[in-house]
C-alpha atoms as a PDB file:
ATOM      1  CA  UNK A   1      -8.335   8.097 -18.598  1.00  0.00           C
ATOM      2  CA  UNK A   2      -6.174   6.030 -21.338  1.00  0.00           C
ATOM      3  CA  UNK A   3      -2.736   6.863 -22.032  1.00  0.00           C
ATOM      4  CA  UNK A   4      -2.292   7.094 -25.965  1.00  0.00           C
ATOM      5  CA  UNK A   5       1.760   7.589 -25.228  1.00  0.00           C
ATOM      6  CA  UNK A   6       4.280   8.155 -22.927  1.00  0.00           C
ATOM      7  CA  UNK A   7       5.482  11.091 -23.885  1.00  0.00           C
ATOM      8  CA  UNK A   8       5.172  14.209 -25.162  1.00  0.00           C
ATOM      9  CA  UNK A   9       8.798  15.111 -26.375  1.00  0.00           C
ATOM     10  CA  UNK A  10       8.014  18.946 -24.954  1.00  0.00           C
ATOM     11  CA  UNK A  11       9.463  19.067 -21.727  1.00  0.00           C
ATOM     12  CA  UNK A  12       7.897  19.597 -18.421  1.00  0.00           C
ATOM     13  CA  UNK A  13       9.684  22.227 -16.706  1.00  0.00           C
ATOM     14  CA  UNK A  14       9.151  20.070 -13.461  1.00  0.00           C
ATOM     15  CA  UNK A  15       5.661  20.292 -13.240  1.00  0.00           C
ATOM     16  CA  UNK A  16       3.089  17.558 -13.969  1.00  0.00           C
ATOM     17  CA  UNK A  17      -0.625  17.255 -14.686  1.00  0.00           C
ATOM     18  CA  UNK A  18      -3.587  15.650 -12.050  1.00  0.00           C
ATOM     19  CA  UNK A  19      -6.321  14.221 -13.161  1.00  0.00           C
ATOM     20  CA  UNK A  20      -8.625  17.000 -13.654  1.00  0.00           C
ATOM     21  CA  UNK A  21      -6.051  19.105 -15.391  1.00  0.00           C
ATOM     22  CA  UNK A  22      -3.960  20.746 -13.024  1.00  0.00           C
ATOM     23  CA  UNK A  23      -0.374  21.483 -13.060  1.00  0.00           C
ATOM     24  CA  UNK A  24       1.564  21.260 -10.251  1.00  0.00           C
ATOM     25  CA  UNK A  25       5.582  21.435  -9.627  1.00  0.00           C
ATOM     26  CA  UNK A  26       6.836  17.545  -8.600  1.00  0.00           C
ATOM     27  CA  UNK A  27       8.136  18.383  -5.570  1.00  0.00           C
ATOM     28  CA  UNK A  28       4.509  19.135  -4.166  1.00  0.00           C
ATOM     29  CA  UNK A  29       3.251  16.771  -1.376  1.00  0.00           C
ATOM     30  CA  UNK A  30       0.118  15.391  -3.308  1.00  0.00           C
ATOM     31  CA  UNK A  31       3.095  14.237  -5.929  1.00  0.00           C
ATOM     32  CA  UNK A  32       5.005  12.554  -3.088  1.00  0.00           C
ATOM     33  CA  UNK A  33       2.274  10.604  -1.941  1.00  0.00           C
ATOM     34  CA  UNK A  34       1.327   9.460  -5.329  1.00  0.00           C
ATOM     35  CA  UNK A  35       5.033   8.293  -5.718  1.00  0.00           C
ATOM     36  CA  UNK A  36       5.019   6.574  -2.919  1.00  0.00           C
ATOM     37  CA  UNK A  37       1.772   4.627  -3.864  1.00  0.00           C
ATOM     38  CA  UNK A  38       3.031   4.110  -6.565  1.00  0.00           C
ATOM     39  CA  UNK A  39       6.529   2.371  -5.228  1.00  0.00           C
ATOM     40  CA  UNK A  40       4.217  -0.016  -3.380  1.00  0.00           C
ATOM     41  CA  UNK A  41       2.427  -1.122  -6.354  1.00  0.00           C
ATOM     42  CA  UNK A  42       5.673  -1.889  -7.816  1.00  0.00           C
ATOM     43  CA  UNK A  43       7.020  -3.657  -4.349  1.00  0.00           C
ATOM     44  CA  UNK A  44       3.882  -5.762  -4.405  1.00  0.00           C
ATOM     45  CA  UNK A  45       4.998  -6.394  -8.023  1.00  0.00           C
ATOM     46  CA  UNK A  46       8.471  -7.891  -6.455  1.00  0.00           C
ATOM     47  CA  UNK A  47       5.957 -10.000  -4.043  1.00  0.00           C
ATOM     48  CA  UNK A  48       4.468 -11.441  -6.517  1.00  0.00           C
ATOM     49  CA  UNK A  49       7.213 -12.862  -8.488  1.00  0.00           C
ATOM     50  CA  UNK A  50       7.777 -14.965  -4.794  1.00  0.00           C
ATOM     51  CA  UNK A  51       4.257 -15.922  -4.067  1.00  0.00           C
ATOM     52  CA  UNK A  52       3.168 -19.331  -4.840  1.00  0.00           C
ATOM     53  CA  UNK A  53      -0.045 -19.237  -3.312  1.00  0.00           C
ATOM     54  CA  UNK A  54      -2.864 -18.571  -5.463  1.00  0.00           C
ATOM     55  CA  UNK A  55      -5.365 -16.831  -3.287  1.00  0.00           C
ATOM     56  CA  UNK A  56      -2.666 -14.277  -1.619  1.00  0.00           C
ATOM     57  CA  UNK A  57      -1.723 -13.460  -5.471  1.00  0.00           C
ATOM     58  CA  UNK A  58      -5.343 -12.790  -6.526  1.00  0.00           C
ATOM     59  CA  UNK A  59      -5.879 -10.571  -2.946  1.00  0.00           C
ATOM     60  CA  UNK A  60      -2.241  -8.642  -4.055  1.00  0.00           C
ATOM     61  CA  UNK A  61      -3.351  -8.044  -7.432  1.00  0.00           C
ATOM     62  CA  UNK A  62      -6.965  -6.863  -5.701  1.00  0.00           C
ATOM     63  CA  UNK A  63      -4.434  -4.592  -3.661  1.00  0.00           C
ATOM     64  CA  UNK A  64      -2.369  -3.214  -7.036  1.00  0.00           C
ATOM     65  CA  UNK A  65      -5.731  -2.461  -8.583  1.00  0.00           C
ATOM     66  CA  UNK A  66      -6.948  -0.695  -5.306  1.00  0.00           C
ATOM     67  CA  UNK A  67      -4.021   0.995  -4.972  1.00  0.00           C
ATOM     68  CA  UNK A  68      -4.651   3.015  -8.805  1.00  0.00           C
ATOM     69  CA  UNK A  69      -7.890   3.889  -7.275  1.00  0.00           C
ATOM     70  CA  UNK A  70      -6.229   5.542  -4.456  1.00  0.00           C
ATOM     71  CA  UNK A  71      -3.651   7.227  -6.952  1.00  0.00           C
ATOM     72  CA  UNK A  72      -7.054   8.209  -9.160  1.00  0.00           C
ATOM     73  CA  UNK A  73      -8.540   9.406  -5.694  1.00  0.00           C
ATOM     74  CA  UNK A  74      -5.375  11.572  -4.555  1.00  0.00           C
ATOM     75  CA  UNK A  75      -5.078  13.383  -8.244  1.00  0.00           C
ATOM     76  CA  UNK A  76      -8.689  13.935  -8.042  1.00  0.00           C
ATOM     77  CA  UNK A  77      -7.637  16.278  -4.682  1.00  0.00           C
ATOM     78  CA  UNK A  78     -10.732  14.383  -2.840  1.00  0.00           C
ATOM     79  CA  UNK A  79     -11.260  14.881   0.595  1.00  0.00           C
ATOM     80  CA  UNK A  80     -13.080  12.400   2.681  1.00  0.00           C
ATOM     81  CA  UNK A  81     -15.106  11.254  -0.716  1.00  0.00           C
ATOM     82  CA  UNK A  82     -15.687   7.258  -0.303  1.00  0.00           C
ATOM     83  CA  UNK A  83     -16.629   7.198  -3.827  1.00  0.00           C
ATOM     84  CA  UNK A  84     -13.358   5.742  -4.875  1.00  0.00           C
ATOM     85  CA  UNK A  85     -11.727   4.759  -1.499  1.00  0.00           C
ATOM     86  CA  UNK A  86     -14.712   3.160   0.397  1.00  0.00           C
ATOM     87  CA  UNK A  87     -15.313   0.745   3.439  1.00  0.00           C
ATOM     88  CA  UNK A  88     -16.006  -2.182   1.043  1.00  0.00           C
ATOM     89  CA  UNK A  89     -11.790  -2.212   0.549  1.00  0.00           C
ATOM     90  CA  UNK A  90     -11.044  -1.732   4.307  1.00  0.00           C
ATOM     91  CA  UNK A  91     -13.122  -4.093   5.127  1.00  0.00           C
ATOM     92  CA  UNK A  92     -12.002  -6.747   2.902  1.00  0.00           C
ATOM     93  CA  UNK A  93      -8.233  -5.839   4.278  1.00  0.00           C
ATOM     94  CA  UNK A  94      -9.959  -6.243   7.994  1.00  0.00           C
ATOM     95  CA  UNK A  95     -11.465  -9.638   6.502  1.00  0.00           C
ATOM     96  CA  UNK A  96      -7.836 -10.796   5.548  1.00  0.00           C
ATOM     97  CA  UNK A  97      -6.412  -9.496   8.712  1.00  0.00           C
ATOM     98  CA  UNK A  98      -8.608 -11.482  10.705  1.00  0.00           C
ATOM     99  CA  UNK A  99      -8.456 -14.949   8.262  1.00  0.00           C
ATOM    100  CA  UNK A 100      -4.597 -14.981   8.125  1.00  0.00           C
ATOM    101  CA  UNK A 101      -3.920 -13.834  12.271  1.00  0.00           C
ATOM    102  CA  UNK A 102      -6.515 -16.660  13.588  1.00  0.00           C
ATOM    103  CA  UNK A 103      -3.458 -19.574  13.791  1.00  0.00           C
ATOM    104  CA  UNK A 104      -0.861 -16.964  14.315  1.00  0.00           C
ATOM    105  CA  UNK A 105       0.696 -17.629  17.602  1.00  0.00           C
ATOM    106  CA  UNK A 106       0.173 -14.361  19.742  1.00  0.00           C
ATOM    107  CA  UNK A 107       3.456 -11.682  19.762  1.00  0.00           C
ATOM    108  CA  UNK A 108       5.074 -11.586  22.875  1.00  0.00           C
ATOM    109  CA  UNK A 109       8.457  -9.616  21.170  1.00  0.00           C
ATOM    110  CA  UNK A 110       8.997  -8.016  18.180  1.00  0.00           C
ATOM    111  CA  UNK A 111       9.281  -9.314  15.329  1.00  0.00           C
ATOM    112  CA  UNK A 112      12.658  -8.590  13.053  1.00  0.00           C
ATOM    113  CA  UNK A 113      11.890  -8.469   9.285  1.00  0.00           C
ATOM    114  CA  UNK A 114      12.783 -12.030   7.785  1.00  0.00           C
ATOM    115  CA  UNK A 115      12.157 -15.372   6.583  1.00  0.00           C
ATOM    116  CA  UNK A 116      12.141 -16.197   2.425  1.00  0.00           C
ATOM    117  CA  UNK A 117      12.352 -13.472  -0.315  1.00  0.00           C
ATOM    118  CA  UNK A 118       8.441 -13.721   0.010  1.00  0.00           C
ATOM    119  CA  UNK A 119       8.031 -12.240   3.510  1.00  0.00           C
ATOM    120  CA  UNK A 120      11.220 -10.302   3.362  1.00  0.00           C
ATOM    121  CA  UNK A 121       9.631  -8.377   0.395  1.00  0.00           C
ATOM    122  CA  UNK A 122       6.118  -7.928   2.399  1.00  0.00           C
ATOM    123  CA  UNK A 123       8.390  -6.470   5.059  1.00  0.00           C
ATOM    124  CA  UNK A 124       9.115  -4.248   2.466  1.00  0.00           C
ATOM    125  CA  UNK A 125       5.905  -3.422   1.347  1.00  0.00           C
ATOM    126  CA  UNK A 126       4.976  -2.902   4.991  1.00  0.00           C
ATOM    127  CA  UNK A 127       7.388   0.124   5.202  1.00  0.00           C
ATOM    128  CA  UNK A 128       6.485   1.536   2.203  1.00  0.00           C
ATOM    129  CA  UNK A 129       3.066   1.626   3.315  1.00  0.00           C
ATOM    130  CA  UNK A 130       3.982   3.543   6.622  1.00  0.00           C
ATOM    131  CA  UNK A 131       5.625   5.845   4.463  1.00  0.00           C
ATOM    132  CA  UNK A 132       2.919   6.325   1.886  1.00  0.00           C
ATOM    133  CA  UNK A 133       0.401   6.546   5.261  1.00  0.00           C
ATOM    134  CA  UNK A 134       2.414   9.561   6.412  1.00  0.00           C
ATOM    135  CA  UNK A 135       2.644  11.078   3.304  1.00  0.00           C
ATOM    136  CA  UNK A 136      -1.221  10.927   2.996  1.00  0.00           C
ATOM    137  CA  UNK A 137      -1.562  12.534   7.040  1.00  0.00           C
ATOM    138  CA  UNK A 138       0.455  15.165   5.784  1.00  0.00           C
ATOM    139  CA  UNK A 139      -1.897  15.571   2.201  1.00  0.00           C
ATOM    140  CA  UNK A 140      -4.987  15.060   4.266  1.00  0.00           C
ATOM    141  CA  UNK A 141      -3.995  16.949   7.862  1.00  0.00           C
ATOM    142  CA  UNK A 142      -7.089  19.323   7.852  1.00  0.00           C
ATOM    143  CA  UNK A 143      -9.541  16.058   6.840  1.00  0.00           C
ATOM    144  CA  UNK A 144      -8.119  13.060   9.081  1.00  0.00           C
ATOM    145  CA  UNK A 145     -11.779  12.247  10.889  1.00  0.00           C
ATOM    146  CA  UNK A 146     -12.239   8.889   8.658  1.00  0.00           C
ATOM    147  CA  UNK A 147     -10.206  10.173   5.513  1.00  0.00           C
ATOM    148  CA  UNK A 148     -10.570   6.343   3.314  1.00  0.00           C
ATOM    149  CA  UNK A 149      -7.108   6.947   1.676  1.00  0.00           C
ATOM    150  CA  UNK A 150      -5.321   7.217   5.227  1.00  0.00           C
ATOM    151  CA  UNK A 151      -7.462   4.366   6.693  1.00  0.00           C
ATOM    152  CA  UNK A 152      -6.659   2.344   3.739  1.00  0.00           C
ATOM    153  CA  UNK A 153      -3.039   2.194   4.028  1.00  0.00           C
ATOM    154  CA  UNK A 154      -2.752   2.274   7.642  1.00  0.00           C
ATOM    155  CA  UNK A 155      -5.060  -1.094   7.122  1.00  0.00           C
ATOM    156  CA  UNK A 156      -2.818  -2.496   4.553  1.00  0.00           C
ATOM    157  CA  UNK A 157       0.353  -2.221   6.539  1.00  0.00           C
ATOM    158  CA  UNK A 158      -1.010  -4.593   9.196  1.00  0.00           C
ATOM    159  CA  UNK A 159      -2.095  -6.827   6.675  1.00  0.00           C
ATOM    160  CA  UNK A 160       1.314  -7.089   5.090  1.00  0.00           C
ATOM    161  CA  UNK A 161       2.762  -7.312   8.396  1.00  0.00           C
ATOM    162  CA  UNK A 162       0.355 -10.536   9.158  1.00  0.00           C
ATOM    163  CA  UNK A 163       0.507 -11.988   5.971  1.00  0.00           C
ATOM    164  CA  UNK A 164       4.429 -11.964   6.530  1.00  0.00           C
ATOM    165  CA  UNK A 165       4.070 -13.767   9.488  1.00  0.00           C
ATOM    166  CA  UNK A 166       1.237 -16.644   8.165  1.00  0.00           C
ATOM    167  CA  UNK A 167       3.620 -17.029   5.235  1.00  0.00           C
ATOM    168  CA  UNK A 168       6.517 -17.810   7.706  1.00  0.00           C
ATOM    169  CA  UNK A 169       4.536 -19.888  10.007  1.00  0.00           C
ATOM    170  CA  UNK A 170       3.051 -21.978   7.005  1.00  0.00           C
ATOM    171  CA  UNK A 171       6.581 -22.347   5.440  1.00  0.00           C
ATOM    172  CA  UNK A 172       8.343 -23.519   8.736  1.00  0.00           C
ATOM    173  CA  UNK A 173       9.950 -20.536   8.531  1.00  0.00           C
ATOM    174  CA  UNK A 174      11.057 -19.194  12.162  1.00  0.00           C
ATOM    175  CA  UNK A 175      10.243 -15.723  13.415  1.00  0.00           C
ATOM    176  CA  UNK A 176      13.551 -13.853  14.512  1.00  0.00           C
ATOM    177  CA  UNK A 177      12.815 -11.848  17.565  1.00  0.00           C
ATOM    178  CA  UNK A 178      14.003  -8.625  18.725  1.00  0.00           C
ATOM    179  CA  UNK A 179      16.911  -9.386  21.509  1.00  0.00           C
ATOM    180  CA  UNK A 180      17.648  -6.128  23.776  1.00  0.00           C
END
């Protein structure tokens, strides 16, 4: 699909169109969720302005791209349809996961979001994720059993989480624990 303009000077009487032609009011949960994808895409955006290494930025842009496939997939209404969200893209978060966490020191306390505007903002990005995750549970409730969308961003908060913490680590950047 190609959007010719933005708008269509008619109104919408709080409703919008999915992808196959449907109308439905914007306070619907499949609307939410697609917001909140959205958001992150635009959060990952903020990253970006702050990342300076070339291979993260090429993996976050990946992400952005992946990310409209997911929005494509929700507005679709698809189930459990790997089509669009497949293993390939979990994997390649696992594969990410596992490359950044290998020199990571192991957690003995949590963690407190900090560091540079870089990590701060993957902090960030991590939350929105965990929101956008439980947005998609509650789209998805009656198709959890290996549903790619809710896989998918549960993946991509740990990787956000990680990458926060290699960026740190490889910036001499301290990690500020949790103190009871």
């Amino acid at each position: 699909m190609r959007i010719t303009k933005v708008t269509t000077r008619n109104g919408d009487g709080g409703k919008t169109g999915l992808a196959k032609g449907e109308s439905v009011l914007k306070s619907d949960n499949i609307i939410h969720c697609l917001g909140e994808v959205d958001e992150l895409s635009s959060i990952i955006g903020v990253c970006l302005t702050h990342c300076n290494n070339t291979d993260i930025s090429i993996f976050l842009k990946k992400i952005q791209n992946d990310l409209f496939d997911i929005g494509g997939h929700i507005s679709m209404k698809l189930d459990d349809d790997t089509s669009i969200v497949n293993e390939k893209m979990i994997s390649e978060l696992d594969n990410q996961i596992n490359y950044l966490n290998k020199n990571l020191d192991p957690l003995k306390e949590f963690i407190l979001p900090s560091g540079d505007h870089f990590s701060a903002n993957l902090h960030l990005a991590r939350s929105v994720t965990r929101r956008a995750e439980r947005s998609a549970v509650a789209l998805y409730e009656n198709s959890l059993s290996k549903n790619p969308v809710v896989m998918y961003l549960n993946r991509l908060s740990d990787y956000f989480f990680v990458l926060s913490r290699y960026h740190n680590k490889n910036s001499d950047l301290p990690e500020t624990t949790w103190k009871r």
